[in-house]
C-alpha atoms as a PDB file:
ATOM      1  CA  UNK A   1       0.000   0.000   0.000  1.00  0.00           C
ATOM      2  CA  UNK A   2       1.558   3.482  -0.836  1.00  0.00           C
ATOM      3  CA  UNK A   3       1.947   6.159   1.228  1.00  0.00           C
ATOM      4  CA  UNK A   4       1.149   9.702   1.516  1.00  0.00           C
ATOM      5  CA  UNK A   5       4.340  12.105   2.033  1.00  0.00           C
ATOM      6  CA  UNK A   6       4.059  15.523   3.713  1.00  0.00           C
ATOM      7  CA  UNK A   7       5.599  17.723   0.899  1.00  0.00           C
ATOM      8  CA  UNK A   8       5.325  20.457   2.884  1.00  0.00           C
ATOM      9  CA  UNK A   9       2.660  23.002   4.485  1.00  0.00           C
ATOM     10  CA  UNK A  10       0.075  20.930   5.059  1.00  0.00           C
ATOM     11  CA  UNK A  11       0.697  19.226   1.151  1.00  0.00           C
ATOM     12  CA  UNK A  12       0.742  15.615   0.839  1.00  0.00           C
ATOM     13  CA  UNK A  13       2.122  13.188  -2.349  1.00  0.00           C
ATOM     14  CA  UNK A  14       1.728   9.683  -2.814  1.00  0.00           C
ATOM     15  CA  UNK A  15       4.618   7.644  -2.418  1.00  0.00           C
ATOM     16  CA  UNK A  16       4.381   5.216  -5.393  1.00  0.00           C
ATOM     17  CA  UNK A  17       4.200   7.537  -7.824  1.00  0.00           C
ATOM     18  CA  UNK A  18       7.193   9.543  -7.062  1.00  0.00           C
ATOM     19  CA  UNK A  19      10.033   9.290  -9.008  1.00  0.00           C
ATOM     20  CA  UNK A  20      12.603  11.790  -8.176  1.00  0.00           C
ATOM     21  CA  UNK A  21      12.989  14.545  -6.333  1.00  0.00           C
ATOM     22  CA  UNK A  22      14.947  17.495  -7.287  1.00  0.00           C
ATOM     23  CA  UNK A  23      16.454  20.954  -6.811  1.00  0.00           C
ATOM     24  CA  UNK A  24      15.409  23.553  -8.758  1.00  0.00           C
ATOM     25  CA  UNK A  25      19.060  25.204  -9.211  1.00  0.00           C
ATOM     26  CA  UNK A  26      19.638  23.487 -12.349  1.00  0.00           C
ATOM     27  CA  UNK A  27      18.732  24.871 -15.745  1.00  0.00           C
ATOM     28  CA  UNK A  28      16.883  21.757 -16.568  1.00  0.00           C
ATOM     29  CA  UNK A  29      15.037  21.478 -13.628  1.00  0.00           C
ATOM     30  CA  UNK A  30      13.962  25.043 -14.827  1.00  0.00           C
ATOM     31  CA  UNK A  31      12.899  23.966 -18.106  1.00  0.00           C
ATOM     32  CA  UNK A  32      11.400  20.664 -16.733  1.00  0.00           C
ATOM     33  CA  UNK A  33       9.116  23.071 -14.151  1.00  0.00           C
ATOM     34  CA  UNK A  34       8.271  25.386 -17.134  1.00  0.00           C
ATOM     35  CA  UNK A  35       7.147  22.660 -19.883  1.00  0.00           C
ATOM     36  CA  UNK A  36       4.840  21.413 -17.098  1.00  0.00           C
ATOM     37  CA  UNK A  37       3.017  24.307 -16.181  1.00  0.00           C
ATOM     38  CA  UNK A  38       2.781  24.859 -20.180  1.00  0.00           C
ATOM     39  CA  UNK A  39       0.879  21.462 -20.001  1.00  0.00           C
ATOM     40  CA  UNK A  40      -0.900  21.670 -17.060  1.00  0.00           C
ATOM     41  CA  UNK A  41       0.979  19.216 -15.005  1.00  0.00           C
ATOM     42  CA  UNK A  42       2.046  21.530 -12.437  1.00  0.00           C
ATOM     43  CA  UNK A  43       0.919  21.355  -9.208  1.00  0.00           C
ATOM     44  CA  UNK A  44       1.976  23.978  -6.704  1.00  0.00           C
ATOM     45  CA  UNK A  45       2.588  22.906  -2.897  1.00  0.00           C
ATOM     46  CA  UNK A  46       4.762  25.656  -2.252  1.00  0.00           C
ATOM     47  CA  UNK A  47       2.179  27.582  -0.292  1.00  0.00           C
ATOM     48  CA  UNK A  48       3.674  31.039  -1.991  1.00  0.00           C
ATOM     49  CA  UNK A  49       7.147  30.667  -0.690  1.00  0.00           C
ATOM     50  CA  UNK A  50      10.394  30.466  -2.698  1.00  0.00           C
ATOM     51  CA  UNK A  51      10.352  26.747  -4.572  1.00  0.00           C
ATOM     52  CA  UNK A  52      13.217  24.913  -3.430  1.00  0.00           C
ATOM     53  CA  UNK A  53      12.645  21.035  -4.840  1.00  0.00           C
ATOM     54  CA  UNK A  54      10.794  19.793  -7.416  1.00  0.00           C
ATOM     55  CA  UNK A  55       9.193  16.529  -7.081  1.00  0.00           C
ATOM     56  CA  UNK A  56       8.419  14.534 -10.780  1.00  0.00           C
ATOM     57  CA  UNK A  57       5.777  11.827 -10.408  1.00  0.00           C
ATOM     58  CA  UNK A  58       5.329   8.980 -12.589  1.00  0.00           C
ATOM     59  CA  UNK A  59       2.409  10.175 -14.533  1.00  0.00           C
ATOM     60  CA  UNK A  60       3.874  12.994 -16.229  1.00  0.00           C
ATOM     61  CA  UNK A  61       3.122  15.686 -13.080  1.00  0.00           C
ATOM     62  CA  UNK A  62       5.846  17.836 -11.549  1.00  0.00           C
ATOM     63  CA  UNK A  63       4.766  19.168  -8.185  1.00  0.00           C
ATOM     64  CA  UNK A  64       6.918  22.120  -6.607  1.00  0.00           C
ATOM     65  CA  UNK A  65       7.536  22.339  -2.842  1.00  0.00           C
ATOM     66  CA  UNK A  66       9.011  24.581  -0.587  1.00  0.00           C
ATOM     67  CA  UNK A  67      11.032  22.504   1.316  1.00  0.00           C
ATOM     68  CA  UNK A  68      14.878  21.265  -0.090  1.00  0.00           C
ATOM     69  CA  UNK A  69      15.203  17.968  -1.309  1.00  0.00           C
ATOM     70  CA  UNK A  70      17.160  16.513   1.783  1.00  0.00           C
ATOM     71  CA  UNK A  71      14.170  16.962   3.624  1.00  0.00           C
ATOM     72  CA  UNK A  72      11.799  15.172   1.395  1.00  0.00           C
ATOM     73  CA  UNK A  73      14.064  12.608   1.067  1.00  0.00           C
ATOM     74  CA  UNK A  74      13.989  12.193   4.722  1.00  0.00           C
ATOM     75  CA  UNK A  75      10.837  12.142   5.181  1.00  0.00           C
ATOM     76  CA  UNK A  76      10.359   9.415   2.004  1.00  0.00           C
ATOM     77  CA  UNK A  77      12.961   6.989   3.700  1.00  0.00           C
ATOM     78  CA  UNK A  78      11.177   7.260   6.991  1.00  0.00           C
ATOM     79  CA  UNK A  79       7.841   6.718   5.531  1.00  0.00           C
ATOM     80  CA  UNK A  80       9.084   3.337   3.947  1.00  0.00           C
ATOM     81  CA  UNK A  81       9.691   1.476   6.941  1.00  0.00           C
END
């Protein structure tokens, strides 16, 4: 059974369907985070703070958190046990 992640301010994800998690420093991060909002994929968890990870899920959706990827990494490992 998957579980659901706190990405952050009250945001959850589902576990299963993540498949990476990201910074958004890099250029193609940047470009990943713009050709999904130009689809419609983007979902925004960031509560209107600065966007610090982005999180790609396996159907195609890129949701955008506040919170660095260390921490949602954390979090992922700990919800696994």
């Amino acid at each position: 059974m998957d579980k659901l992640i706190n990405a952050g301010y009250g945001n959850c994800i589902n576990s299963g369907k993540v498949i990476s998690v990201v910074s958004i420093d890099s250029a193609p991060s940047k470009r990943l985070v713009s050709m999904a909002k130009d689809a419609g994929k983007a979902i925004d968890a960031t509560q209107g703070r600065k966007t610090k990870s982005v999180i790609v899920m396996d159907d195609g959706y890129v949701v955008l958190s506040a919170l660095v990827p260390d921490t949602i990494a954390i979090r992922f490992n700990d919800n696994i046990k």
